[in-house]
ModelCIF file with pLDDT and N, C-alpha, C, O atoms, coordinates in Angstrom:
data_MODEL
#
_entry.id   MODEL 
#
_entity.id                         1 
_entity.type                       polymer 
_entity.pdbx_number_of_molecules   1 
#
_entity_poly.entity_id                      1 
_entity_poly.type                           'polypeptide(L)' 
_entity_poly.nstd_linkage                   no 
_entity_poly.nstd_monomer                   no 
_entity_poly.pdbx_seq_one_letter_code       
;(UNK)(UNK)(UNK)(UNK)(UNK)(UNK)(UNK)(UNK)(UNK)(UNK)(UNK)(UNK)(UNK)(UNK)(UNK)(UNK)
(UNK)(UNK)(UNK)(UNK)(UNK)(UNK)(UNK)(UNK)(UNK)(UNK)(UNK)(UNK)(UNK)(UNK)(UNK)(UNK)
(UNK)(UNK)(UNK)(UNK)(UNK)(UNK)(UNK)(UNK)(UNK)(UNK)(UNK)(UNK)(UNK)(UNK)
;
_entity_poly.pdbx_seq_one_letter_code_can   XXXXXXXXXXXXXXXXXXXXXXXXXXXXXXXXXXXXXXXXXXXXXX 
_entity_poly.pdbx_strand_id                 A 
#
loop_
_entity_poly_seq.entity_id 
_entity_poly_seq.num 
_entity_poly_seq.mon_id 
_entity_poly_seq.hetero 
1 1  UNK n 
1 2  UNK n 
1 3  UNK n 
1 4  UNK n 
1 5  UNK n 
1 6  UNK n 
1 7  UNK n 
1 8  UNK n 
1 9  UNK n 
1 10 UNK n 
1 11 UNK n 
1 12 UNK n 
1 13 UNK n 
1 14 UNK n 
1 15 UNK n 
1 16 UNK n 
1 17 UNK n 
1 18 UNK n 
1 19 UNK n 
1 20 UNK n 
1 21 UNK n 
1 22 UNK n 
1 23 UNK n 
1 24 UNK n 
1 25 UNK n 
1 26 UNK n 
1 27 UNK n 
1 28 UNK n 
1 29 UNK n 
1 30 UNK n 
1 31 UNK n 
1 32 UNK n 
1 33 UNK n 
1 34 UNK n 
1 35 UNK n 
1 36 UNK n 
1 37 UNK n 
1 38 UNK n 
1 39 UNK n 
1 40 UNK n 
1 41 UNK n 
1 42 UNK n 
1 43 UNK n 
1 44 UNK n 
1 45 UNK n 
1 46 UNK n 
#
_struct_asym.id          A 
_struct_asym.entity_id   1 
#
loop_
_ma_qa_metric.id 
_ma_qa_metric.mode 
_ma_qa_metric.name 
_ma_qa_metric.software_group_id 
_ma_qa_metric.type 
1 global pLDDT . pLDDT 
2 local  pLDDT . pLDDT 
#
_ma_qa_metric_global.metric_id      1 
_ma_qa_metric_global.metric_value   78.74 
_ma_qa_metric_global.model_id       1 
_ma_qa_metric_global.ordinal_id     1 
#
loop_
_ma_qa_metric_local.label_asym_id 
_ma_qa_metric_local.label_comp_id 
_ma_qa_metric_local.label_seq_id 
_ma_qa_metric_local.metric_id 
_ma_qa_metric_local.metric_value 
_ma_qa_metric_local.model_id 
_ma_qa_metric_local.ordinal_id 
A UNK 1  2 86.00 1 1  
A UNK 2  2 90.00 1 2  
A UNK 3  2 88.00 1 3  
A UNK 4  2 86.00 1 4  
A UNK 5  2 86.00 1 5  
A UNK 6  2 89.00 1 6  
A UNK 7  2 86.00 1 7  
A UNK 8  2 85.00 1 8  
A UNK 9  2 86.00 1 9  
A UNK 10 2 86.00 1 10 
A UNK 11 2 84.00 1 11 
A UNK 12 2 85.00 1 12 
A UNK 13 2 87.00 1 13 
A UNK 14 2 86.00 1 14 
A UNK 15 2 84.00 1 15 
A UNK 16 2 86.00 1 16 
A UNK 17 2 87.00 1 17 
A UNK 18 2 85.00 1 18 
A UNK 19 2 83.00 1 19 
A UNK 20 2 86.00 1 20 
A UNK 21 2 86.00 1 21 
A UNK 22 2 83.00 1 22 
A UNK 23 2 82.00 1 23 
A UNK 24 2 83.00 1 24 
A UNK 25 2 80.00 1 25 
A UNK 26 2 78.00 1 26 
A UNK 27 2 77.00 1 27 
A UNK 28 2 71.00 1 28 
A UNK 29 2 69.00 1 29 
A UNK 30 2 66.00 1 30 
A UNK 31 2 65.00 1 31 
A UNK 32 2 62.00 1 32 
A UNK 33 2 64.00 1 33 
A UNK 34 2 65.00 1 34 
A UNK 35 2 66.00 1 35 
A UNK 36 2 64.00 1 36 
A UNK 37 2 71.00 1 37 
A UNK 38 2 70.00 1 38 
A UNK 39 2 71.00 1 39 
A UNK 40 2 74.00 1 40 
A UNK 41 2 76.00 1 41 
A UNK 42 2 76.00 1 42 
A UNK 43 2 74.00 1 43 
A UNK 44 2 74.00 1 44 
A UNK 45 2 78.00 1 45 
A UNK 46 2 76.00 1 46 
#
loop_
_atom_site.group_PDB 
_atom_site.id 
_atom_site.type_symbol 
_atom_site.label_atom_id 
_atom_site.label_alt_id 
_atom_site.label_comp_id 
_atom_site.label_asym_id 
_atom_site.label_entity_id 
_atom_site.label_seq_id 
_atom_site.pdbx_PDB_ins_code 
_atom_site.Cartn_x 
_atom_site.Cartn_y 
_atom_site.Cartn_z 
_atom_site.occupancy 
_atom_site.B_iso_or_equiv 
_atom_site.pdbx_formal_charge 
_atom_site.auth_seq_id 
_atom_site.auth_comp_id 
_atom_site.auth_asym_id 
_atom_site.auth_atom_id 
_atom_site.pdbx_PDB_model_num 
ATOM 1   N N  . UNK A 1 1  ? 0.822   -1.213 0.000   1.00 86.00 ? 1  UNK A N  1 
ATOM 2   C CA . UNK A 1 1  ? 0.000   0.000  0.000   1.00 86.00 ? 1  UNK A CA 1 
ATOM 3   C C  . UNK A 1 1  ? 0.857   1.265  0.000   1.00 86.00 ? 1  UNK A C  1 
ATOM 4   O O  . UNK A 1 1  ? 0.404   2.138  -0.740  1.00 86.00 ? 1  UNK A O  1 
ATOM 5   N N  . UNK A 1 2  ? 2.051   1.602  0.684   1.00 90.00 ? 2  UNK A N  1 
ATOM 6   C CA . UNK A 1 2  ? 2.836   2.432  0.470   1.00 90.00 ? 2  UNK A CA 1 
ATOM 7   C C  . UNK A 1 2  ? 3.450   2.344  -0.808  1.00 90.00 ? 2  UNK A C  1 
ATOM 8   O O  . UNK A 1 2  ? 3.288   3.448  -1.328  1.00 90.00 ? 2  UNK A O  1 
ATOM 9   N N  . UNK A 1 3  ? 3.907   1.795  -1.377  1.00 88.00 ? 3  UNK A N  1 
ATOM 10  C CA . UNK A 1 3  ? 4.129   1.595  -2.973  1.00 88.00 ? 3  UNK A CA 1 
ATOM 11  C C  . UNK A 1 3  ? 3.237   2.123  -3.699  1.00 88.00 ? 3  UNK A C  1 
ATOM 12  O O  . UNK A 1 3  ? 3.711   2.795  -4.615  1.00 88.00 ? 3  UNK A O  1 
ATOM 13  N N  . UNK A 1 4  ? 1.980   2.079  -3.648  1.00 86.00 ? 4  UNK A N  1 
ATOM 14  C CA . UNK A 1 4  ? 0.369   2.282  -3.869  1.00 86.00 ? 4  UNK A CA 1 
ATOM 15  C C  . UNK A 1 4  ? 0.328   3.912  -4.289  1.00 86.00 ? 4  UNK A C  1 
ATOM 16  O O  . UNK A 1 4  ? 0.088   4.570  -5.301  1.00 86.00 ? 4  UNK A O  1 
ATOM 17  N N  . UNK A 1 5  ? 0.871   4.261  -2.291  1.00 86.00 ? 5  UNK A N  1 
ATOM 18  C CA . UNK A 1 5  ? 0.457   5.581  -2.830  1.00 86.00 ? 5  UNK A CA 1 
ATOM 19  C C  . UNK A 1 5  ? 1.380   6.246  -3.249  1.00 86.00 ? 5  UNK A C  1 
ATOM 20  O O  . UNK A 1 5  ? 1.098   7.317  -3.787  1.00 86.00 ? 5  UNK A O  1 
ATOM 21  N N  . UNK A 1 6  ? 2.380   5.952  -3.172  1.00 89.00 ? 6  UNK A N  1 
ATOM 22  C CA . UNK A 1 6  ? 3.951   6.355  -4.049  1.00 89.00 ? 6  UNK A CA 1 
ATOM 23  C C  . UNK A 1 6  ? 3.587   7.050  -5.310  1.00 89.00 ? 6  UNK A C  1 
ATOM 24  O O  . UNK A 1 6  ? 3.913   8.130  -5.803  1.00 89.00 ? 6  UNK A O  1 
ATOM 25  N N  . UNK A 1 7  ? 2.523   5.731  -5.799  1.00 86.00 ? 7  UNK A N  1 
ATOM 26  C CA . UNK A 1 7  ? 2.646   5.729  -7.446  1.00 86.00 ? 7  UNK A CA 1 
ATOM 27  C C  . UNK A 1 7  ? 1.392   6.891  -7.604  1.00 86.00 ? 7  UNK A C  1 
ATOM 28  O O  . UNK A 1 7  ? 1.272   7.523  -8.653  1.00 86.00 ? 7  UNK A O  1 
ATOM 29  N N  . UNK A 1 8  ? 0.645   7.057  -6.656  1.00 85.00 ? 8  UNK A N  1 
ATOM 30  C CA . UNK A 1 8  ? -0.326  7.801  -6.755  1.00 85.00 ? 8  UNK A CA 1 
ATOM 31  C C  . UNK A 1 8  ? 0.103   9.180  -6.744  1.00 85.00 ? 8  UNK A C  1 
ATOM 32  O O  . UNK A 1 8  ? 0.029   10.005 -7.654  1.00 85.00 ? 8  UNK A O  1 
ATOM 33  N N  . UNK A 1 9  ? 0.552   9.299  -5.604  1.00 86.00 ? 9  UNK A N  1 
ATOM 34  C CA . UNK A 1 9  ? 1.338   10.505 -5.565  1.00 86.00 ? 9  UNK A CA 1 
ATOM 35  C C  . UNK A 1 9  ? 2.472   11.315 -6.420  1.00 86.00 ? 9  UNK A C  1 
ATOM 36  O O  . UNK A 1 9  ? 2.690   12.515 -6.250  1.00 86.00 ? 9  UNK A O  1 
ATOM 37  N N  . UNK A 1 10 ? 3.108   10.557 -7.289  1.00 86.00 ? 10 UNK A N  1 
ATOM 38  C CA . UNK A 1 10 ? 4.289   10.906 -8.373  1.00 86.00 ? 10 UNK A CA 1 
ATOM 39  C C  . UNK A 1 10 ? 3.430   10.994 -9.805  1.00 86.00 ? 10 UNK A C  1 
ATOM 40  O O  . UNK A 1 10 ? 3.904   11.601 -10.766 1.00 86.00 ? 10 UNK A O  1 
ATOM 41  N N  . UNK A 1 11 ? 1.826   10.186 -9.879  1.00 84.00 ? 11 UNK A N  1 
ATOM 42  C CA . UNK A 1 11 ? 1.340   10.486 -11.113 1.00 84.00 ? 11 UNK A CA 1 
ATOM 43  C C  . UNK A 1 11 ? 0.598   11.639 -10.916 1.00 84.00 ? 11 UNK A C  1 
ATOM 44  O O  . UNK A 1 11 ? 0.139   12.139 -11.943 1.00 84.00 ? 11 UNK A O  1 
ATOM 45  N N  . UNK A 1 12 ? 0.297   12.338 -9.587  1.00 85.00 ? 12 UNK A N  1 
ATOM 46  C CA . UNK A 1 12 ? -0.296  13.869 -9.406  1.00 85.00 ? 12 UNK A CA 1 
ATOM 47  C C  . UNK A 1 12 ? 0.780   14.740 -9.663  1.00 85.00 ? 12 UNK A C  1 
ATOM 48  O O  . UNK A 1 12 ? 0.586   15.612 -10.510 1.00 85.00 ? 12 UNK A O  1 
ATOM 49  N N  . UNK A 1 13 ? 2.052   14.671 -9.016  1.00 87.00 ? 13 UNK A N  1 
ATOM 50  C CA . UNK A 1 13 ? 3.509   15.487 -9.257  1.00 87.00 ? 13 UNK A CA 1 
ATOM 51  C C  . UNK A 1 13 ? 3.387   15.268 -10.730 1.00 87.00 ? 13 UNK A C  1 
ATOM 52  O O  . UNK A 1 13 ? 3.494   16.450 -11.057 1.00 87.00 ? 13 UNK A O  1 
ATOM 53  N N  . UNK A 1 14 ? 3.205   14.463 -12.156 1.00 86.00 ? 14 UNK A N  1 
ATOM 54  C CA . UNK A 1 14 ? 3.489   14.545 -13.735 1.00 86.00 ? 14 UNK A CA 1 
ATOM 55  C C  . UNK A 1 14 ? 2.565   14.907 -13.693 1.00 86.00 ? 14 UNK A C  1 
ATOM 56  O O  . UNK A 1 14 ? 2.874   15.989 -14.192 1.00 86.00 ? 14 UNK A O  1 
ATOM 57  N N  . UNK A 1 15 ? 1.059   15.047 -13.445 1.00 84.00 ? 15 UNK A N  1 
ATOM 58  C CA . UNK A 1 15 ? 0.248   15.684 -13.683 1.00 84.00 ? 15 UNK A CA 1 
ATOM 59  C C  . UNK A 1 15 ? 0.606   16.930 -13.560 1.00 84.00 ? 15 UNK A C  1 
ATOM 60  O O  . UNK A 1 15 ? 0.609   17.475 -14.664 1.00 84.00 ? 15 UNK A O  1 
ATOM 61  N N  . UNK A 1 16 ? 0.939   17.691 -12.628 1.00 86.00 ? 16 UNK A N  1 
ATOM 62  C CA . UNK A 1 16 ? 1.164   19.307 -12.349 1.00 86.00 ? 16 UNK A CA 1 
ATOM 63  C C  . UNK A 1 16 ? 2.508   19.814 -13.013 1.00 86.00 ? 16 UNK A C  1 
ATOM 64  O O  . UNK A 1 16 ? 2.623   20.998 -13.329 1.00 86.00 ? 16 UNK A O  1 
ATOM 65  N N  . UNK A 1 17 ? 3.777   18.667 -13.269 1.00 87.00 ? 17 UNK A N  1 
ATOM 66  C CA . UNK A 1 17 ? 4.480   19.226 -14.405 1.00 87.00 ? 17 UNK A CA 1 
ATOM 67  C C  . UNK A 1 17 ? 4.061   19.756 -16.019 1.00 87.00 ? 17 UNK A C  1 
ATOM 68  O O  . UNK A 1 17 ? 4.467   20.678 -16.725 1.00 87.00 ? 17 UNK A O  1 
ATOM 69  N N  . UNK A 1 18 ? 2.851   18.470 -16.232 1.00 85.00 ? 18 UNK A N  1 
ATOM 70  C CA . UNK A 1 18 ? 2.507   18.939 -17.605 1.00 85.00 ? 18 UNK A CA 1 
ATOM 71  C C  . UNK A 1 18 ? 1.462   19.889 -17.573 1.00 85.00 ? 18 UNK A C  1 
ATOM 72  O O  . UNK A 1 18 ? 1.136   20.183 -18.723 1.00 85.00 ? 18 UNK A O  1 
ATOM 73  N N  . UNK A 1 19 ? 0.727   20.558 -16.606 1.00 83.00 ? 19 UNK A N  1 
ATOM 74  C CA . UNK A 1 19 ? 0.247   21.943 -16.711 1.00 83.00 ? 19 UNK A CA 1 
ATOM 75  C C  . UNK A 1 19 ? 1.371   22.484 -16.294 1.00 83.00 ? 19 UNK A C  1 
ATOM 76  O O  . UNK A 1 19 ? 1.154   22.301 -15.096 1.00 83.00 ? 19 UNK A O  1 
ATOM 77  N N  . UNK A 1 20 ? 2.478   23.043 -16.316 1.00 86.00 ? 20 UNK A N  1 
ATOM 78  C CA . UNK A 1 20 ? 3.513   23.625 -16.040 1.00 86.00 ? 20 UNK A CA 1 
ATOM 79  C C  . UNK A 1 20 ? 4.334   23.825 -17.359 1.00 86.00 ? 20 UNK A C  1 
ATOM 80  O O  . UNK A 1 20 ? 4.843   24.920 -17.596 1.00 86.00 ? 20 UNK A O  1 
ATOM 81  N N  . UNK A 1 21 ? 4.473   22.693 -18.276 1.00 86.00 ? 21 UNK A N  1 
ATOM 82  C CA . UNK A 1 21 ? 4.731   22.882 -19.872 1.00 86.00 ? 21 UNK A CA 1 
ATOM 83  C C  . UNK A 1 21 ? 3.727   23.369 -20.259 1.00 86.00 ? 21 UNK A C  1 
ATOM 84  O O  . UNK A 1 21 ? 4.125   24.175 -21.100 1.00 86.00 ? 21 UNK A O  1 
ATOM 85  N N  . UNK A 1 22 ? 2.503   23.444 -20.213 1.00 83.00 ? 22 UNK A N  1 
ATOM 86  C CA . UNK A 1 22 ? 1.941   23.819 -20.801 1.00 83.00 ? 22 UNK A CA 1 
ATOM 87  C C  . UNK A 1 22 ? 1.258   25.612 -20.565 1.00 83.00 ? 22 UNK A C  1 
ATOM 88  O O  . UNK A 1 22 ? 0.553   26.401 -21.195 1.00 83.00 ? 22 UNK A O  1 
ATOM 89  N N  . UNK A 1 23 ? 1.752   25.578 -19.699 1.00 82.00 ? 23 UNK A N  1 
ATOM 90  C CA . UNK A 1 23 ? 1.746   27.076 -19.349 1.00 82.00 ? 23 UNK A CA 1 
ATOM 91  C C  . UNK A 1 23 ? 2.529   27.713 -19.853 1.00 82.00 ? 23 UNK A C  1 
ATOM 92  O O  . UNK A 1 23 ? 2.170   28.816 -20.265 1.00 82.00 ? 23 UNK A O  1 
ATOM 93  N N  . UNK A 1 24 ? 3.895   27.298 -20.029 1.00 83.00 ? 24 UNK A N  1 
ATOM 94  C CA . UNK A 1 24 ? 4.934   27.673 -20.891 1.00 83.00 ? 24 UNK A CA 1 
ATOM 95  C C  . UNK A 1 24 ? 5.043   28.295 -21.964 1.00 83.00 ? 24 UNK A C  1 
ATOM 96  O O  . UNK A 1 24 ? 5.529   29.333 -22.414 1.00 83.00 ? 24 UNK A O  1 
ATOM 97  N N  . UNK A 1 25 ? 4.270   27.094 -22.379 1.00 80.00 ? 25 UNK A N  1 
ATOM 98  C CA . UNK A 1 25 ? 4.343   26.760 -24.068 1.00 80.00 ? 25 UNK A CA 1 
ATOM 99  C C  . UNK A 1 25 ? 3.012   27.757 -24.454 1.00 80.00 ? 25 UNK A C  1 
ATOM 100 O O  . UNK A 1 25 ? 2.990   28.041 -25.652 1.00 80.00 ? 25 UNK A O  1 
ATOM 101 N N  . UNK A 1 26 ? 1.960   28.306 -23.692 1.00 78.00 ? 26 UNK A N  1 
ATOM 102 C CA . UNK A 1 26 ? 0.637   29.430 -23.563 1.00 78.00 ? 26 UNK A CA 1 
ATOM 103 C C  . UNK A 1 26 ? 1.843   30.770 -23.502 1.00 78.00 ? 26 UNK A C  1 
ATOM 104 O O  . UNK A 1 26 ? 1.932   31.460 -24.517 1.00 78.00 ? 26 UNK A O  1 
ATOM 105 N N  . UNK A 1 27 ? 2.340   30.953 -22.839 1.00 77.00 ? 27 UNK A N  1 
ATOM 106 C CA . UNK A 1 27 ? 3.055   32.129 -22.618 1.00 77.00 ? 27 UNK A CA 1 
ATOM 107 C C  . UNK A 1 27 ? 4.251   32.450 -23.716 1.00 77.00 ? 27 UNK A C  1 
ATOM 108 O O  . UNK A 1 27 ? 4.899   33.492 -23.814 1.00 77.00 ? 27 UNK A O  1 
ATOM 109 N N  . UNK A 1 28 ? 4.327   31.543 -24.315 1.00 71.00 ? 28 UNK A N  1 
ATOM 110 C CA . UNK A 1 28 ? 5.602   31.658 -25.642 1.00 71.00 ? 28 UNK A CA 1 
ATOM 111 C C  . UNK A 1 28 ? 4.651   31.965 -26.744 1.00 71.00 ? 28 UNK A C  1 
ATOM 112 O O  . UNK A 1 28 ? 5.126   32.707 -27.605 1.00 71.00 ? 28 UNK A O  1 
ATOM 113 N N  . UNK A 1 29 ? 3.418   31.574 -26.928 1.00 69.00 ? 29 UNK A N  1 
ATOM 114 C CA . UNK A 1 29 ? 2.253   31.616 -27.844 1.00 69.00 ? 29 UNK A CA 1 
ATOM 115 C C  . UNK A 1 29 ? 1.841   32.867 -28.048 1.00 69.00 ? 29 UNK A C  1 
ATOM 116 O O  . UNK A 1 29 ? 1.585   33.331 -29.159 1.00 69.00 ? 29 UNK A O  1 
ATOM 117 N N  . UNK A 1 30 ? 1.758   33.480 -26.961 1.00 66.00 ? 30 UNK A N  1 
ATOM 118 C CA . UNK A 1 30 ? 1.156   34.838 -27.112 1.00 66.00 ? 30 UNK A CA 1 
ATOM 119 C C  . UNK A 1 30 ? 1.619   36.061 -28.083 1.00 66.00 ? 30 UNK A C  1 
ATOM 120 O O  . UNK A 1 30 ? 0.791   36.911 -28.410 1.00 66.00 ? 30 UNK A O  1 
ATOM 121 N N  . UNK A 1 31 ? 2.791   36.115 -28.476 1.00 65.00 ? 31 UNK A N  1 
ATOM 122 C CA . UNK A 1 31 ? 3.002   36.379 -29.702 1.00 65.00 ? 31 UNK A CA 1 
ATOM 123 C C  . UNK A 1 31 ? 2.480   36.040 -30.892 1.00 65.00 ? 31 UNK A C  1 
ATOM 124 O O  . UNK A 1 31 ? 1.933   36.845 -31.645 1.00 65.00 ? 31 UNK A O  1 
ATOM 125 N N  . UNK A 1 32 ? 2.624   34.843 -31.115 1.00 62.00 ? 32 UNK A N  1 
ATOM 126 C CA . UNK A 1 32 ? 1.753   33.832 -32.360 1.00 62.00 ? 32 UNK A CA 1 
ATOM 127 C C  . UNK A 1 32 ? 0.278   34.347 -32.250 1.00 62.00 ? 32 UNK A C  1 
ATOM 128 O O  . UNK A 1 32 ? -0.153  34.916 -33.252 1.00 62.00 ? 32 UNK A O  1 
ATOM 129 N N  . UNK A 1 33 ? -0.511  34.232 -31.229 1.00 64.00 ? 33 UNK A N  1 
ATOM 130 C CA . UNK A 1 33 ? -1.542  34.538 -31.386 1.00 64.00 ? 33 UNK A CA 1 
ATOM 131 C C  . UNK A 1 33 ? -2.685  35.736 -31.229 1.00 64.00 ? 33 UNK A C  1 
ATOM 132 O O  . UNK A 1 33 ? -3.912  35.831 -31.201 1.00 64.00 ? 33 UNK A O  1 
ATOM 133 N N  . UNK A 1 34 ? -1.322  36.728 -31.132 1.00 65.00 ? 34 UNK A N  1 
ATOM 134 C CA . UNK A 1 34 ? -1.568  38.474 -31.064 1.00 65.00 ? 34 UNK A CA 1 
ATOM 135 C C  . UNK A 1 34 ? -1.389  38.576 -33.012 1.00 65.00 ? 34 UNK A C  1 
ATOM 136 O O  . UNK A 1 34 ? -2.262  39.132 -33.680 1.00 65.00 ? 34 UNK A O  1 
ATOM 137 N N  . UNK A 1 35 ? -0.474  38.114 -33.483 1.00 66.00 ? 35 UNK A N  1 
ATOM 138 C CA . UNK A 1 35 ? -0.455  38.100 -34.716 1.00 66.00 ? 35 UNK A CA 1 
ATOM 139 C C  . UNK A 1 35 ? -1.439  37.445 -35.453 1.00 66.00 ? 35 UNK A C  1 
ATOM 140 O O  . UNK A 1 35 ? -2.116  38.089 -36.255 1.00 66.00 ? 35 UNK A O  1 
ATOM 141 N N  . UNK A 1 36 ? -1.617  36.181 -35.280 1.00 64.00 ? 36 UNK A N  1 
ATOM 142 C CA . UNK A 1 36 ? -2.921  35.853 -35.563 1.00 64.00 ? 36 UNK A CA 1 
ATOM 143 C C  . UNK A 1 36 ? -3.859  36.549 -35.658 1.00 64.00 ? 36 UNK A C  1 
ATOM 144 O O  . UNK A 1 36 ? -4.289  36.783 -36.787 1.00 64.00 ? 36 UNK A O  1 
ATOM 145 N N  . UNK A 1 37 ? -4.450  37.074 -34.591 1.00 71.00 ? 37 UNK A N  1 
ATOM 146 C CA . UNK A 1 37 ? -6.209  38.559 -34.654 1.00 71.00 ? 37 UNK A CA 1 
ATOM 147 C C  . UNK A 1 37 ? -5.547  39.344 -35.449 1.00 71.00 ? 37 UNK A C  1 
ATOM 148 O O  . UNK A 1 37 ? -6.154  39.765 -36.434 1.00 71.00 ? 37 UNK A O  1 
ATOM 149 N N  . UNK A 1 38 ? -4.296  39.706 -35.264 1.00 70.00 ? 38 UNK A N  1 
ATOM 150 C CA . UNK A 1 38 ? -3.856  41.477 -35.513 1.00 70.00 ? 38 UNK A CA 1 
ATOM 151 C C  . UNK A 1 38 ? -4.126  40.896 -37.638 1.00 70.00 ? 38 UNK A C  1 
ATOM 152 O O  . UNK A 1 38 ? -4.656  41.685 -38.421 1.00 70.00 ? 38 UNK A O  1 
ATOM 153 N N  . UNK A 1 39 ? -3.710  39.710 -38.021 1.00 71.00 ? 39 UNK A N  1 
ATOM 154 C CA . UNK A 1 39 ? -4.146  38.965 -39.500 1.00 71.00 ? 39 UNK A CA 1 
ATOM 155 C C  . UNK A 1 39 ? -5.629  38.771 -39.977 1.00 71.00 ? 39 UNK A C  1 
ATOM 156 O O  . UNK A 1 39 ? -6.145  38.868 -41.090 1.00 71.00 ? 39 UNK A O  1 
ATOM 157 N N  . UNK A 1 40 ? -6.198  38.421 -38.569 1.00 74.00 ? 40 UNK A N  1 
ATOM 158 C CA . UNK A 1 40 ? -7.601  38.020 -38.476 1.00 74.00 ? 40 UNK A CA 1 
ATOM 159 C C  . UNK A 1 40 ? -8.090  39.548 -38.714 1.00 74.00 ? 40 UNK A C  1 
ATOM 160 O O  . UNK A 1 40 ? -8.630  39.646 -39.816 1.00 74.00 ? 40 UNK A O  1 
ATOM 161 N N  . UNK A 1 41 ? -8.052  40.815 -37.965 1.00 76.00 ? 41 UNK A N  1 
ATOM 162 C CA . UNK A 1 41 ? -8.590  42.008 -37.937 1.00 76.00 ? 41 UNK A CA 1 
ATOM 163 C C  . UNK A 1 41 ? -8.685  42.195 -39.586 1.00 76.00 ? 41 UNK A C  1 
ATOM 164 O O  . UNK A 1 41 ? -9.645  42.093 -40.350 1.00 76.00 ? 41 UNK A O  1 
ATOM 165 N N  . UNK A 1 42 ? -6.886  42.602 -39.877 1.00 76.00 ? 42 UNK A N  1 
ATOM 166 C CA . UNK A 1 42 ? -6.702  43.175 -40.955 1.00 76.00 ? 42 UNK A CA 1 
ATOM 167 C C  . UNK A 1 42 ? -7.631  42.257 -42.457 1.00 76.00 ? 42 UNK A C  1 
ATOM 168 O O  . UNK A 1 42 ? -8.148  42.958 -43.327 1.00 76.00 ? 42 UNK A O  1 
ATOM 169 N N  . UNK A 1 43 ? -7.682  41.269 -42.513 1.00 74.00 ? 43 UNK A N  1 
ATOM 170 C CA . UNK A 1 43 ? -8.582  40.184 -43.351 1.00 74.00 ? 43 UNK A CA 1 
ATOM 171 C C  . UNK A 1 43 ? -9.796  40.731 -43.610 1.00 74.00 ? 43 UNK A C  1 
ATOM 172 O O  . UNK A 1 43 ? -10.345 40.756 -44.712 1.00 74.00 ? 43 UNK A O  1 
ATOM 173 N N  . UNK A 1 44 ? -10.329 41.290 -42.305 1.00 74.00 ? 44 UNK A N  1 
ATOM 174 C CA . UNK A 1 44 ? -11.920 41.581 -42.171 1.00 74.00 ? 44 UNK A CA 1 
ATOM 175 C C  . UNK A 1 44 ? -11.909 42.931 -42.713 1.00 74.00 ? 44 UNK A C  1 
ATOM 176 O O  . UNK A 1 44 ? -12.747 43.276 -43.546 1.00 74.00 ? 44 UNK A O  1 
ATOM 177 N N  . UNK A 1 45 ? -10.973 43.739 -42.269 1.00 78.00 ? 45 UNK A N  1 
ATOM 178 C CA . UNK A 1 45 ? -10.896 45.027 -42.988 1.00 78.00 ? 45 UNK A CA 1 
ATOM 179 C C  . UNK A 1 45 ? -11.396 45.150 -44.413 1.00 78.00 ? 45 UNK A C  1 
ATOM 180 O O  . UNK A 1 45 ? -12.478 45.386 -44.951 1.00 78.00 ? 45 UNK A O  1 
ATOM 181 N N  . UNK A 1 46 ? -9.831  44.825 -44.902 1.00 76.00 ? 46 UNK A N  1 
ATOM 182 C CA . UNK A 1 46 ? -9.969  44.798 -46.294 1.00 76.00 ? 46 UNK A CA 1 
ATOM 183 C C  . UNK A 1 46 ? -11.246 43.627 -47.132 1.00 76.00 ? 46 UNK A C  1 
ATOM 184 O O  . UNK A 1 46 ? -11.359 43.611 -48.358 1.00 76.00 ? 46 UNK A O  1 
#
């Protein structure tokens, strides 16, 4: 049972790493996707 919750406990710790990449990888985006609308705007314009 300690083994048990070992495993339980280290698959919540990879759980909260990969919202942690993935927060990352949201915050590196935000460029990409300011350009994106700022493409999207100008599209609708013209």
């Amino acid at each position: 049972s300690y083994t048990k919750r070992e495993l339980i406990e280290c698959a919540r710790a990879v759980t909260e790493k990969v919202s942690l990449v993935l927060s990352a990888l949201q915050a590196g985006n935000k460029g990409t996707q300011a350009c994106i609308t700022a493409a999207s705007a100008v599209s609708g314009i013209i």
